[in-house]
N, C-alpha and C. Protein backbone atom coordinates (compact mmCIF):
# COMPACT_ATOMS: atom_id res chain seq x y z
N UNK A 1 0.83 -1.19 0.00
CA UNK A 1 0.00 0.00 0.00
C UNK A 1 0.88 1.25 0.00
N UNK A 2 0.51 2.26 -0.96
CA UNK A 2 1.71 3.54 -0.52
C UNK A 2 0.74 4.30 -0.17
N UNK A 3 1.56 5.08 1.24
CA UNK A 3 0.78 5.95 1.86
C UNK A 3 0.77 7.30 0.93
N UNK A 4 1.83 7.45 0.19
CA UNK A 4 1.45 8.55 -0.39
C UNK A 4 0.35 8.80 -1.22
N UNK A 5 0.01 8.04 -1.78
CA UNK A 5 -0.91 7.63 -2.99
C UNK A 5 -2.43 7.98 -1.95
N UNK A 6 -2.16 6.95 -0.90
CA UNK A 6 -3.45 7.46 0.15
C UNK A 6 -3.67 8.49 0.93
N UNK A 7 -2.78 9.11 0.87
CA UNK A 7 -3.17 10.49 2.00
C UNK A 7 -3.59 11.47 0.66
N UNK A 8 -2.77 11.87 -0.62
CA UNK A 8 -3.03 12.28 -1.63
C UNK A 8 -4.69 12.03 -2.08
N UNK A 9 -5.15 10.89 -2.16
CA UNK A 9 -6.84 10.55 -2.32
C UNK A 9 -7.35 11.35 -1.42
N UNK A 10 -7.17 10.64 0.23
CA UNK A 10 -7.82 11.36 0.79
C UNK A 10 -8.26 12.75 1.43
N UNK A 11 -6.81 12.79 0.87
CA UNK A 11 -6.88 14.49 1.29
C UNK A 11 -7.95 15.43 -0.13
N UNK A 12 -7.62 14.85 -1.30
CA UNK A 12 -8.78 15.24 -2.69
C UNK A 12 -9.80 15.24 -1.97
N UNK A 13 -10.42 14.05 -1.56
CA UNK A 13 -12.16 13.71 -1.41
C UNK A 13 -12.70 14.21 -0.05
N UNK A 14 -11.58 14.43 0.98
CA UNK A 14 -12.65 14.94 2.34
C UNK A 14 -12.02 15.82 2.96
N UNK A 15 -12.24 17.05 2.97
CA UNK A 15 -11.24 18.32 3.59
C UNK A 15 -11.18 17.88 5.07
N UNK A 16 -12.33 17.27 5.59
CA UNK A 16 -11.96 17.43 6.78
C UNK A 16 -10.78 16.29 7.18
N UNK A 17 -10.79 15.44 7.14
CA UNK A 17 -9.66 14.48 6.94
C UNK A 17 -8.76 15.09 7.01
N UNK A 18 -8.11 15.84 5.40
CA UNK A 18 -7.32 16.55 5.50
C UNK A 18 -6.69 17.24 6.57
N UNK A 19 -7.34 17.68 7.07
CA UNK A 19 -6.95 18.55 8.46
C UNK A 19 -6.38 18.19 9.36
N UNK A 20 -7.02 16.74 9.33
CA UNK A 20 -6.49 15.42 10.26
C UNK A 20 -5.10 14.86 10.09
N UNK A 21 -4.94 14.76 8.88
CA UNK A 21 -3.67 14.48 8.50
C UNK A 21 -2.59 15.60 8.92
N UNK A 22 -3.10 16.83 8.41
CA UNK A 22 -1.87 17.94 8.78
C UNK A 22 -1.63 17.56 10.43
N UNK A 23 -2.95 17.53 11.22
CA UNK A 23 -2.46 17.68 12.47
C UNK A 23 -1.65 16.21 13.41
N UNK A 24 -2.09 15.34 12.80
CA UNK A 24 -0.98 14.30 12.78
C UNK A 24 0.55 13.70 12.25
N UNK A 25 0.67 13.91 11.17
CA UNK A 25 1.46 14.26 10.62
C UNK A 25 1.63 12.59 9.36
N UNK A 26 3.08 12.28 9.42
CA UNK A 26 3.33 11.24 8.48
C UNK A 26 2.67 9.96 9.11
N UNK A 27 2.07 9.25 7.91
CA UNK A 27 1.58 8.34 8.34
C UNK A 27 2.27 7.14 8.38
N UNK A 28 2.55 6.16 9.43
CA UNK A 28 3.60 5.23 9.84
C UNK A 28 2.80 3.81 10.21
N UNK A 29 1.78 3.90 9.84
CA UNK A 29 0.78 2.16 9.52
C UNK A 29 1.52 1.20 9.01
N UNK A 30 1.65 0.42 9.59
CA UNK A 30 2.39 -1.36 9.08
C UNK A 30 2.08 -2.39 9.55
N UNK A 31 1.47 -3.44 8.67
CA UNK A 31 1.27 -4.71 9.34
C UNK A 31 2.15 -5.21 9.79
N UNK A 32 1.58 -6.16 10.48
CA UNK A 32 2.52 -6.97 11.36
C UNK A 32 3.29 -8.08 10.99
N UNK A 33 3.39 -8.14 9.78
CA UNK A 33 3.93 -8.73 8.90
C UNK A 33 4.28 -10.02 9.30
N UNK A 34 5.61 -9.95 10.43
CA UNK A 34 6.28 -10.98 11.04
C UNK A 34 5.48 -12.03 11.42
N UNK A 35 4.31 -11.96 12.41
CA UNK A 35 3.87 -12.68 13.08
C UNK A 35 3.31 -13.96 12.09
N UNK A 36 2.60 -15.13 12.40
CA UNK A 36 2.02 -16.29 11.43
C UNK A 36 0.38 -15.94 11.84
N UNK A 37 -0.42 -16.02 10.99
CA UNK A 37 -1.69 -16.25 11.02
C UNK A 37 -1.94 -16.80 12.14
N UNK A 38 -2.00 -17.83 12.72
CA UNK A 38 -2.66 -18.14 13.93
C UNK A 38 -1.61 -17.31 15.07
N UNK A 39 -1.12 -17.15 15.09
CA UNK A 39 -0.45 -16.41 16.32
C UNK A 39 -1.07 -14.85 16.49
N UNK A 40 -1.68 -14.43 14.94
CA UNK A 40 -2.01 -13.26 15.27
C UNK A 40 -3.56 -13.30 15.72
N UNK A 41 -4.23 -14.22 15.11
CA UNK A 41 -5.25 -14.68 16.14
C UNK A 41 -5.69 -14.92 17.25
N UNK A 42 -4.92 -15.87 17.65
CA UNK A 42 -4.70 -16.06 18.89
C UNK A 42 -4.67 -15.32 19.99
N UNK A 43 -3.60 -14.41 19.14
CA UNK A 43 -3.06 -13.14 20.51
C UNK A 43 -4.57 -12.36 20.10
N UNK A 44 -5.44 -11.90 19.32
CA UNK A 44 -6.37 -11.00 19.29
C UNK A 44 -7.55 -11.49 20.73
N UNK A 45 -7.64 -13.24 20.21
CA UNK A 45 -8.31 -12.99 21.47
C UNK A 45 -8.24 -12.86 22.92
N UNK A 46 -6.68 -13.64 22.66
CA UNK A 46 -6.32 -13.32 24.76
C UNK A 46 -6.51 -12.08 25.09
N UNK A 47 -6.09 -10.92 23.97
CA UNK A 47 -6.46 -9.13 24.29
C UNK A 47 -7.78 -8.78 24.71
N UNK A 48 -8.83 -9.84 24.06
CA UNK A 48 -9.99 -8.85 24.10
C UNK A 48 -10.51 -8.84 25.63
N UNK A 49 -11.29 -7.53 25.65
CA UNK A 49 -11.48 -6.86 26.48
C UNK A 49 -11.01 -6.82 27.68
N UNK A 50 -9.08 -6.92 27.91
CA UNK A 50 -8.21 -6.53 28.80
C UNK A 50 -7.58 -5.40 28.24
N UNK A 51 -6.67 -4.43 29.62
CA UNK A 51 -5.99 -3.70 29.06
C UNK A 51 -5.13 -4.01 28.58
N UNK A 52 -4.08 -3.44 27.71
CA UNK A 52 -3.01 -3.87 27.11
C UNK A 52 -1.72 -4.58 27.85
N UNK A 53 -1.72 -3.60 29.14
CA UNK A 53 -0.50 -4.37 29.98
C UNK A 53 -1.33 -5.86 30.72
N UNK A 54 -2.13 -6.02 30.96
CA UNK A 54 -2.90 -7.05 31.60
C UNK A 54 -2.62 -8.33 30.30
N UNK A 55 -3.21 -7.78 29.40
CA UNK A 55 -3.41 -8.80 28.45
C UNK A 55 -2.14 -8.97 27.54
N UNK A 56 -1.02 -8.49 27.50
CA UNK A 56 0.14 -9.11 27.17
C UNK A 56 0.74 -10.03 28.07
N UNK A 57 0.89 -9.49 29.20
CA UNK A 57 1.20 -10.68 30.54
C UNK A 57 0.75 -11.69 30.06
N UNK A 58 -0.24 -11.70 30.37
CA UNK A 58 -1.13 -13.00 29.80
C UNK A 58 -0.83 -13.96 28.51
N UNK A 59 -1.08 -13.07 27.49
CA UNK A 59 -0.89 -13.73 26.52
C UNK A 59 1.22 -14.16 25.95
N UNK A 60 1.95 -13.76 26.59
CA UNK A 60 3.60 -14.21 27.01
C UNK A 60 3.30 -15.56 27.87
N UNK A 61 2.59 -15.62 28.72
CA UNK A 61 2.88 -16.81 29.74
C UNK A 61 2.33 -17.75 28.75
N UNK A 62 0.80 -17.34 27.79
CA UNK A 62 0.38 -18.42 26.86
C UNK A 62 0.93 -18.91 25.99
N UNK A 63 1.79 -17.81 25.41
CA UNK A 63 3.26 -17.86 24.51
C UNK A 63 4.36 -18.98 25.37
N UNK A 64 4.54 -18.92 26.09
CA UNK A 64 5.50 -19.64 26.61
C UNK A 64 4.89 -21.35 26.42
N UNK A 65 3.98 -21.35 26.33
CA UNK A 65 3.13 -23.10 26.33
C UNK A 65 3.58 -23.56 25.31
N UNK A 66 4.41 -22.90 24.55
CA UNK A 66 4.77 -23.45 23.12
C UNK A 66 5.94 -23.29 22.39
N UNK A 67 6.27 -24.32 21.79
CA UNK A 67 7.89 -24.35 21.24
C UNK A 67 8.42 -23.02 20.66
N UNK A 68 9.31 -22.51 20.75
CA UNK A 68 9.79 -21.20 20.38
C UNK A 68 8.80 -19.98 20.33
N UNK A 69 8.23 -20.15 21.46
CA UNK A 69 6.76 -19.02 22.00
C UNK A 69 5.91 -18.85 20.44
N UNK A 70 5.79 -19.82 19.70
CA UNK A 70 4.52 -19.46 18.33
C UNK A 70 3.57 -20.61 18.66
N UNK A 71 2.51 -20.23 19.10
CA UNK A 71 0.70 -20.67 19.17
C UNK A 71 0.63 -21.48 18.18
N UNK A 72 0.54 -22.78 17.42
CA UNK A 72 0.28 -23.64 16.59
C UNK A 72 -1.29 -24.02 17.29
N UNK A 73 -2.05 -24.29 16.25
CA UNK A 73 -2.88 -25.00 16.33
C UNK A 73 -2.91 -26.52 16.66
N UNK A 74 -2.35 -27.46 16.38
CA UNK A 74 -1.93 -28.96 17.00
C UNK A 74 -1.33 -28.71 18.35
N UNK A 75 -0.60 -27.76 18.75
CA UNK A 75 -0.10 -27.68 19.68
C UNK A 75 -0.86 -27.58 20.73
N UNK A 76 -1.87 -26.26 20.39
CA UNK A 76 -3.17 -25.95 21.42
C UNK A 76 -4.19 -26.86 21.52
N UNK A 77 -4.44 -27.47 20.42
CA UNK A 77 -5.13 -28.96 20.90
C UNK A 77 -4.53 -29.95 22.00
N UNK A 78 -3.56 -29.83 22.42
CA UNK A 78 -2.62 -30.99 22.93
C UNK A 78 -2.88 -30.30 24.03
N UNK A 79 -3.10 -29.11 24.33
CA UNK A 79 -2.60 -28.64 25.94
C UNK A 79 -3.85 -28.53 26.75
N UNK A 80 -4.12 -29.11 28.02
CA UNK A 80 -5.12 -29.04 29.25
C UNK A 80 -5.90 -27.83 29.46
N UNK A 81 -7.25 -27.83 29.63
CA UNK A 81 -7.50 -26.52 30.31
C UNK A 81 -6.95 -26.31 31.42
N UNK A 82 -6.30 -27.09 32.36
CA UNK A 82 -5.89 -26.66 33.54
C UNK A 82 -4.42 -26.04 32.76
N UNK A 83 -3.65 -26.39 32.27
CA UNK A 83 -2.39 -25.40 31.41
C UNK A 83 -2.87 -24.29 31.20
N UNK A 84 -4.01 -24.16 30.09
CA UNK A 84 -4.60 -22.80 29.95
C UNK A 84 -5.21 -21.77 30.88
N UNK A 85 -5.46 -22.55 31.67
CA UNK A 85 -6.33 -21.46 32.93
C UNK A 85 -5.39 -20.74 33.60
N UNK A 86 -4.49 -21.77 34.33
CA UNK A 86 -2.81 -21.86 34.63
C UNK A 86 -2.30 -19.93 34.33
N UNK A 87 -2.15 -19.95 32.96
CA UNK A 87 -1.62 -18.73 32.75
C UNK A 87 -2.52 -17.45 32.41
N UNK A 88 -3.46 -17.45 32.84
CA UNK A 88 -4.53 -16.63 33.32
C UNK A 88 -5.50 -16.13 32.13
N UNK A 89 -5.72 -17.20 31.67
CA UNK A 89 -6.86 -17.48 30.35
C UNK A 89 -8.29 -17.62 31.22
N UNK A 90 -9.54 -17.10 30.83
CA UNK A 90 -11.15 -17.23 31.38
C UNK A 90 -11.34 -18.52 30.50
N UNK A 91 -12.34 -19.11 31.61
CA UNK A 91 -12.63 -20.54 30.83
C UNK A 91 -13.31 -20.15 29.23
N UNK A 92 -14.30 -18.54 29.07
CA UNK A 92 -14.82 -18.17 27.78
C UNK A 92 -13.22 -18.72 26.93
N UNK A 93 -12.42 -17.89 27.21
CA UNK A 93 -11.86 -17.69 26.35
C UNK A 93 -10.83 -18.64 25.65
N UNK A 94 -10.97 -19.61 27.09
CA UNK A 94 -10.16 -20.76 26.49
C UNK A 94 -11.05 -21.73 25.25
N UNK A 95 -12.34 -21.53 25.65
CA UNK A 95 -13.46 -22.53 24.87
C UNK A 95 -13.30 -22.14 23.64
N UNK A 96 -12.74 -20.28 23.32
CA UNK A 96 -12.89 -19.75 22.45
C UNK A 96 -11.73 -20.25 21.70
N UNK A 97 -10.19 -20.27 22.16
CA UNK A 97 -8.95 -20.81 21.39
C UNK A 97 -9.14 -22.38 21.13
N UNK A 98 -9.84 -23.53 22.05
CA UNK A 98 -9.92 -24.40 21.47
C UNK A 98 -10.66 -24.63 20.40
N UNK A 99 -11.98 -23.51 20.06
CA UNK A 99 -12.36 -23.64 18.44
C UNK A 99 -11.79 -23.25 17.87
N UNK A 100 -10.85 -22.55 17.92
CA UNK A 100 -9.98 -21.69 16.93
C UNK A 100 -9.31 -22.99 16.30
N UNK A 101 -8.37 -23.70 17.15
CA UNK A 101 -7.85 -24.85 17.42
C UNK A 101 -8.45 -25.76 16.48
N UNK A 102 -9.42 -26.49 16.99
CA UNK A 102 -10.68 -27.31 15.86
C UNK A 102 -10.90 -26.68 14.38
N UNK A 103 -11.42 -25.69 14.41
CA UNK A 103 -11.71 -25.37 12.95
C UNK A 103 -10.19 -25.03 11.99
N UNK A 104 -9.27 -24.75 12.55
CA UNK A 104 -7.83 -24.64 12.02
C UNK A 104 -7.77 -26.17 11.29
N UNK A 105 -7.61 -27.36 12.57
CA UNK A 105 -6.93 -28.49 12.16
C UNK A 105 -8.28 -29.44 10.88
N UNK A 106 -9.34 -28.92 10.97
CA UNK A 106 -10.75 -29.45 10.55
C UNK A 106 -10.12 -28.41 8.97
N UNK A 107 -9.44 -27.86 8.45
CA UNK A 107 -9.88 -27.24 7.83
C UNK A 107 -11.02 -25.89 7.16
N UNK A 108 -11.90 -26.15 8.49
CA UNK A 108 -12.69 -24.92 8.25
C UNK A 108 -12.28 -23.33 8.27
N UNK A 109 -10.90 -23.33 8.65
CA UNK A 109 -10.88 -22.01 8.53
C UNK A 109 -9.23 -22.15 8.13
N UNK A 110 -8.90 -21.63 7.05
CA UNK A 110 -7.73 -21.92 5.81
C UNK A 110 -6.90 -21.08 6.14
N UNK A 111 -6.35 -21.55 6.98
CA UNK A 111 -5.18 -20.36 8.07
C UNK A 111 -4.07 -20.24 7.28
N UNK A 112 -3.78 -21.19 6.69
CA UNK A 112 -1.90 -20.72 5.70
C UNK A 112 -2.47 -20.12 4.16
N UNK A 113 -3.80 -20.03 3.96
CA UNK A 113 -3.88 -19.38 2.54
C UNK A 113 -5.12 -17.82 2.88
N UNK A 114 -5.17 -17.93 3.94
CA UNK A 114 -6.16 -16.04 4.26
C UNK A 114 -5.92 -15.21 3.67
N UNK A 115 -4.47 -15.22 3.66
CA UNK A 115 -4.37 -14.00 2.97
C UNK A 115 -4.55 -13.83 1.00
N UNK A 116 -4.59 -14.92 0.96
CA UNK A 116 -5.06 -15.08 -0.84
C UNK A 116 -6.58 -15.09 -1.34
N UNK A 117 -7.49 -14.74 0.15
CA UNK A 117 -8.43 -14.53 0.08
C UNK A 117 -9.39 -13.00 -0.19
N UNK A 118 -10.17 -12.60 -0.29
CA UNK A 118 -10.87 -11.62 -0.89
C UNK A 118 -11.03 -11.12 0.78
N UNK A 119 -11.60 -9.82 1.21
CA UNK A 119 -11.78 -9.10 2.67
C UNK A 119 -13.08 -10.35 2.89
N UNK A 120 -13.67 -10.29 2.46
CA UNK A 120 -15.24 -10.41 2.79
C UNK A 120 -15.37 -12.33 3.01
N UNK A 121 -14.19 -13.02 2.44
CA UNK A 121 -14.20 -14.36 2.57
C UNK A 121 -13.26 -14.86 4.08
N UNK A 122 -12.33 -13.70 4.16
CA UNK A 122 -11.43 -14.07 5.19
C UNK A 122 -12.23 -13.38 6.58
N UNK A 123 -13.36 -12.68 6.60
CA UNK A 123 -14.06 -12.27 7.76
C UNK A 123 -15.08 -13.39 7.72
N UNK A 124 -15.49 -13.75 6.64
CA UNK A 124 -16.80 -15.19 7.25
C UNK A 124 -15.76 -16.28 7.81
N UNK A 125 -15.05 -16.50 7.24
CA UNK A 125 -14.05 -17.45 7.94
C UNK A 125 -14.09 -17.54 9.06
N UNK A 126 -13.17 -16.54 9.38
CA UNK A 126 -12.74 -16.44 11.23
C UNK A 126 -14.06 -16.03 11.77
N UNK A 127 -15.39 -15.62 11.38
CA UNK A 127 -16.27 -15.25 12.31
C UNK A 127 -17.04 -16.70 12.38
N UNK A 128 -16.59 -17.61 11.80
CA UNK A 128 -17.01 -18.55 12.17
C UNK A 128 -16.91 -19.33 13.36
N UNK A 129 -15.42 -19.27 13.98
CA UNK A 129 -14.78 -19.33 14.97
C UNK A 129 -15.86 -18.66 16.52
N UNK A 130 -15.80 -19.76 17.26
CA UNK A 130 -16.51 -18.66 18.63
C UNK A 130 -15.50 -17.61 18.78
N UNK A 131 -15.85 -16.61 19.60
CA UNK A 131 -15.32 -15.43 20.00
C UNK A 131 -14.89 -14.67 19.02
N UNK A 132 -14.49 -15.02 17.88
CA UNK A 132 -14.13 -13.92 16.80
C UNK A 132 -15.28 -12.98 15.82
N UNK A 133 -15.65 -11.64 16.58
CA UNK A 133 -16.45 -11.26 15.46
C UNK A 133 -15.91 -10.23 14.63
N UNK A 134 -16.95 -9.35 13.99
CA UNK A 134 -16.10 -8.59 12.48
C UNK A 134 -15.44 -8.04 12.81
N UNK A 135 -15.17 -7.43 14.08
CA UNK A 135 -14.42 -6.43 14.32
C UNK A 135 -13.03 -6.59 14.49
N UNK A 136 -12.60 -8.21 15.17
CA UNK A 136 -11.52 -9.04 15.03
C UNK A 136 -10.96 -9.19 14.13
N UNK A 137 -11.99 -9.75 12.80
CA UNK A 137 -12.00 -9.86 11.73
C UNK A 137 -10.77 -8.67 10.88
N UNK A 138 -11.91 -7.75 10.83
CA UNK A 138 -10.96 -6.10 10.33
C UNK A 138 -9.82 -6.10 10.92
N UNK A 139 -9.47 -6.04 11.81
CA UNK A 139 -8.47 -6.26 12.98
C UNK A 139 -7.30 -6.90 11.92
N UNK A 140 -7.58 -8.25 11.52
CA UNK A 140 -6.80 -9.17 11.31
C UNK A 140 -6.23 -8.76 9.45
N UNK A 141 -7.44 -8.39 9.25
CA UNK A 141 -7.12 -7.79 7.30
C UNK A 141 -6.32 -6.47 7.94
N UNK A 142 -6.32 -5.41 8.89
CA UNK A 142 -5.39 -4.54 8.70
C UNK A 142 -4.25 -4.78 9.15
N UNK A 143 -4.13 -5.33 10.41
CA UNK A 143 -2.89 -5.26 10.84
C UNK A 143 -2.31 -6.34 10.93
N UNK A 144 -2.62 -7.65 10.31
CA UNK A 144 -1.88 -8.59 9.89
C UNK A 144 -1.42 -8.53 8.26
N UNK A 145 -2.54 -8.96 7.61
CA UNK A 145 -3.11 -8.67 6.14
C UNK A 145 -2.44 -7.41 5.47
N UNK A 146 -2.45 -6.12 6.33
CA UNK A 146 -2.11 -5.47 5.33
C UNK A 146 -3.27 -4.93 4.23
N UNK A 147 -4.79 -5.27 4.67
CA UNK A 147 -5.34 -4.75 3.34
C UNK A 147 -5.42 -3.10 3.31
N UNK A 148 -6.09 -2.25 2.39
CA UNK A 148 -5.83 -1.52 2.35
C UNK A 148 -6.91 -0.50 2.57
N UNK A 149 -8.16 -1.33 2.39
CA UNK A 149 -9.64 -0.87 1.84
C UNK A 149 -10.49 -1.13 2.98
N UNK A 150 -10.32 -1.31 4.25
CA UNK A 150 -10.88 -1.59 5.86
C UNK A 150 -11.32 -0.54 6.52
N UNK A 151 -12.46 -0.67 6.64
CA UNK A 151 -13.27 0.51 7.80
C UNK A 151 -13.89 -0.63 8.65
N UNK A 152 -13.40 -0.50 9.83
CA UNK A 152 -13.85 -1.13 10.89
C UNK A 152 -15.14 0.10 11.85
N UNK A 153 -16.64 -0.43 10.89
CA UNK A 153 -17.59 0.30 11.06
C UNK A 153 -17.93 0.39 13.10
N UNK A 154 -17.65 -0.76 13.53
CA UNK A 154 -18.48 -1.34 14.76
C UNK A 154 -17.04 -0.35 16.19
N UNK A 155 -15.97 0.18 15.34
CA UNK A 155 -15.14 0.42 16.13
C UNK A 155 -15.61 1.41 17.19
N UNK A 156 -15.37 2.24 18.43
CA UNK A 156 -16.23 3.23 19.28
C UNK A 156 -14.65 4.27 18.34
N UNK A 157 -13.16 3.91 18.51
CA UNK A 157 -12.68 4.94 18.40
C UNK A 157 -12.83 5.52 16.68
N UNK A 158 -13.26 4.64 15.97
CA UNK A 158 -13.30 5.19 14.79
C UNK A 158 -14.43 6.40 15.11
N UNK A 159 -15.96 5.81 15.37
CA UNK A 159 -16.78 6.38 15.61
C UNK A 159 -16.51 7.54 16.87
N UNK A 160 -15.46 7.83 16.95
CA UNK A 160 -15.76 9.20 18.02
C UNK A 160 -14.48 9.70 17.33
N UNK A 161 -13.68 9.27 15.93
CA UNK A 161 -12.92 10.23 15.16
C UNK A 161 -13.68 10.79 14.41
N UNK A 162 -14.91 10.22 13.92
CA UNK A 162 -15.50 10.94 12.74
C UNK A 162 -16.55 11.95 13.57
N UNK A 163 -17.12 11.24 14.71
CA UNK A 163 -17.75 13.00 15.74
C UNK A 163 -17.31 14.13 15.99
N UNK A 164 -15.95 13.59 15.69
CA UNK A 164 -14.99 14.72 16.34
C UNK A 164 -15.08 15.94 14.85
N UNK A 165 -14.31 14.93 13.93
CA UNK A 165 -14.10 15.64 12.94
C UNK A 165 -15.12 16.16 11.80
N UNK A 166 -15.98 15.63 12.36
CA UNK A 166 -17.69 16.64 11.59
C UNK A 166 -18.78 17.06 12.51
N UNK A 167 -17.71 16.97 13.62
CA UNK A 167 -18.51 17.98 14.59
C UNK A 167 -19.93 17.38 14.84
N UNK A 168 -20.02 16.44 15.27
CA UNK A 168 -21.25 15.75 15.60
C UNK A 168 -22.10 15.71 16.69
N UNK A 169 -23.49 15.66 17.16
CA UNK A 169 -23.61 16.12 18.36
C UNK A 169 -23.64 14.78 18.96
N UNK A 170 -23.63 13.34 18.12
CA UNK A 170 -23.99 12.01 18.65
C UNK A 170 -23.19 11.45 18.08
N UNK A 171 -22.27 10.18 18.48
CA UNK A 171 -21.64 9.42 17.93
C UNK A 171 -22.18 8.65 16.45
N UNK A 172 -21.89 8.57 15.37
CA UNK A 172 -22.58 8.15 14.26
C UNK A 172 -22.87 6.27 14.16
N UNK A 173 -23.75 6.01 13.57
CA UNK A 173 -24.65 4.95 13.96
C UNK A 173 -22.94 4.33 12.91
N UNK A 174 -23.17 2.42 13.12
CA UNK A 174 -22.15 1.69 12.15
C UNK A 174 -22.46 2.01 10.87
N UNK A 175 -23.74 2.17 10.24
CA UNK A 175 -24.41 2.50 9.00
C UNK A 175 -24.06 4.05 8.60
N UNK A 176 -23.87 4.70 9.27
CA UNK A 176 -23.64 6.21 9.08
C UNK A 176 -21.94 6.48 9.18
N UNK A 177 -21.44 5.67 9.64
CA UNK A 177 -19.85 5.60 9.20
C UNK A 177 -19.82 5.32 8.40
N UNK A 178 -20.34 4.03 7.66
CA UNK A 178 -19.70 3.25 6.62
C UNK A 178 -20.40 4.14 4.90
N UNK A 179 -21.28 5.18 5.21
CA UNK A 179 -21.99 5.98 4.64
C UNK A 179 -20.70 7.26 4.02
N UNK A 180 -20.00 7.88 5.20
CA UNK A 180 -19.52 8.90 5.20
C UNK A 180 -18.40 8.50 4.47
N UNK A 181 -17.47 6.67 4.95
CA UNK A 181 -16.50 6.51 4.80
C UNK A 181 -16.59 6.25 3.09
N UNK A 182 -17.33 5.77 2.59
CA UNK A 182 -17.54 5.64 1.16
C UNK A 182 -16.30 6.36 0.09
N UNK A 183 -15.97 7.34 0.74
CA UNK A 183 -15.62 8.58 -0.33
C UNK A 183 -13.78 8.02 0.12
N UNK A 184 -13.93 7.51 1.06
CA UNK A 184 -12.22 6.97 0.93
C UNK A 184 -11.86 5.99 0.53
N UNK A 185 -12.83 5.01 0.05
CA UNK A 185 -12.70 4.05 -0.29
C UNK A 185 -11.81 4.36 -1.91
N UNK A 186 -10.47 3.71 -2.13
CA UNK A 186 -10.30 2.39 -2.06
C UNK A 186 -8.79 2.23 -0.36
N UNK A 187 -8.86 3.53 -0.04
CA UNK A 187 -7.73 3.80 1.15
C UNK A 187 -8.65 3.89 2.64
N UNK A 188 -9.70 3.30 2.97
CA UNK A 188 -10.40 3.09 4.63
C UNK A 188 -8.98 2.70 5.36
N UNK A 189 -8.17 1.81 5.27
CA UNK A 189 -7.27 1.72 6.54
C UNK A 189 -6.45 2.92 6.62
N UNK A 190 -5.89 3.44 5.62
CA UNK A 190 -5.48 4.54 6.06
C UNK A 190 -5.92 5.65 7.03
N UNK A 191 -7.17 6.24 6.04
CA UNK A 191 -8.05 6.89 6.93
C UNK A 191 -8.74 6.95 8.47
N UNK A 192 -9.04 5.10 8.88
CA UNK A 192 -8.87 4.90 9.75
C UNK A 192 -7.96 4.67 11.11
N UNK A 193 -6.59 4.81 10.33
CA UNK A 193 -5.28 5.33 11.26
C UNK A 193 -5.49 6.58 11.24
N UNK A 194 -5.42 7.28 10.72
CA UNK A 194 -5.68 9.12 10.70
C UNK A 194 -6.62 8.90 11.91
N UNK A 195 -8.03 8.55 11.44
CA UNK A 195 -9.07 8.63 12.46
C UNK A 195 -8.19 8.10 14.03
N UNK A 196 -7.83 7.21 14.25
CA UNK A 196 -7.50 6.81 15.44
C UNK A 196 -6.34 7.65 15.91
N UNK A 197 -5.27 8.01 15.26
CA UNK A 197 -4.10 8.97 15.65
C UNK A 197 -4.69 10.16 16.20
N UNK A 198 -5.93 10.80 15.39
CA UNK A 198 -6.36 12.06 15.43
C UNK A 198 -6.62 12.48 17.26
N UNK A 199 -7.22 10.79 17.66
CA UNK A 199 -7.90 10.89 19.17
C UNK A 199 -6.51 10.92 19.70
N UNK A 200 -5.36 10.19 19.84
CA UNK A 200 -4.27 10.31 20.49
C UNK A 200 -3.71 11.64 20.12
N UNK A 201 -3.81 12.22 19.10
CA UNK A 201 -3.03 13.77 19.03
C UNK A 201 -3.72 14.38 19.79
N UNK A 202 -5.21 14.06 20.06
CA UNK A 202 -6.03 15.16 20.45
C UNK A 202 -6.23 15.35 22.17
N UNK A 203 -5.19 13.88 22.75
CA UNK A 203 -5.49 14.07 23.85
C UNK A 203 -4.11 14.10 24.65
N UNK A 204 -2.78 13.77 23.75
CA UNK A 204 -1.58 14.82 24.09
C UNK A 204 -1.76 16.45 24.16
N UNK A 205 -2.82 16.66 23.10
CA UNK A 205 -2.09 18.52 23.33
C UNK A 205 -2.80 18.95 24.21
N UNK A 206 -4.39 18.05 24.65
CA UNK A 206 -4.66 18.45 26.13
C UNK A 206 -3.88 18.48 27.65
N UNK A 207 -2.88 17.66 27.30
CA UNK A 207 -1.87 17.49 28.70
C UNK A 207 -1.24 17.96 28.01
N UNK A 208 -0.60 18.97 27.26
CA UNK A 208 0.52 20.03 26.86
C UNK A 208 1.60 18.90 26.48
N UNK A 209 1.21 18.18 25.61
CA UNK A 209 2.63 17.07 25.00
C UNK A 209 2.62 17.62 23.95
């Protein structure tokens, strides 16, 4: 993806954006390239809904359950819920990695070829999976994937970048994002880093950073 090419679009099609960009500055978005498909899975769900320092702890000790700390699917089949609980996994969430687990080794969800898949085939996939919904999904096309064309409609911080930046008196419905976002399309992940940077710029220059 070149960012130039995308800030250039988006700065054409939505002034206010624009603005966003000046006040953030260069855009520095990169997938995560390194990591393997199930590892980046994996780790999405030990995160969800912990904070970040909570839920890395966590998900390192889960890392550690496995040969050169990478999450395999055969591997996680092999290991006890009492192992998993062990390193401070919720029984949800363990129920949730052992489907991950199952539908990996079952074939139902085509973990070494995702990324040769279309957005919309690699989100029914993994939402097939318990615990993974679209929002995981998006999650996994931007910052694993790399796609380029992702508006993660269901997000709160997307939805309180675009309040911000059209001055809204209500947070905009998922349907009324994905309405507005139209005009960036074929560059939404970009835009949606802008959108998310915009809230972190916006709440350094309140503490004078």
């Amino acid at each position: 993806m070149s960012h130039r090419r995308a800030i250039s679009h988006l700065r054409r099609v939505d002034p206010r954006l624009s603005t966003i960009i000046d006040t953030v500055g260069s855009c520095t978005f990169a997938p995560a390239e390194h990591l393997a498909h199930f590892t980046a899975i994996s780790r999405s769900i030990v995160f969800q809904q912990l904070s970040g320092k909570a839920a890395a702890t966590i998900y390192n000790r889960f890392a550690d359950l496995f040969p050169d700390a990478t999450p395999t699917a055969p591997h996680l089949a092999s290991l006890t819920d009492d192992q998993l609980r062990a390193v401070g996994l919720s029984r949800q969430k363990t129920a949730y990695l052992r489907d991950l687990a199952a539908s990996v080794i079952s074939g139902r969800v085509p973990i070494d070829s995702l990324d040769q898949l279309p957005d919309e085939e690699v989100i029914a996939a993994l939402v097939s999976v318990k615990g993974i919904g679209r929002w995981t999904a998006q999650m996994f096309l931007m910052f694993r994937l790399g796609r380029p064309d992702v508006l993660p409609d269901l997000d709160l911080g997307i939805q309180k970048g675009i309040q911000r930046a059209y001055r809204m008196r209500k947070l905009p419905t998922p349907k009324r994002v994905t309405q507005i976002g139209a005009k960036w399309a074929p560059y939404r992940t970009v835009a949606s880093w802008y959108l998310w940077r915009s809230l972190d710029s916006t709440a350094e220059s309140r503490q004078g950073k």
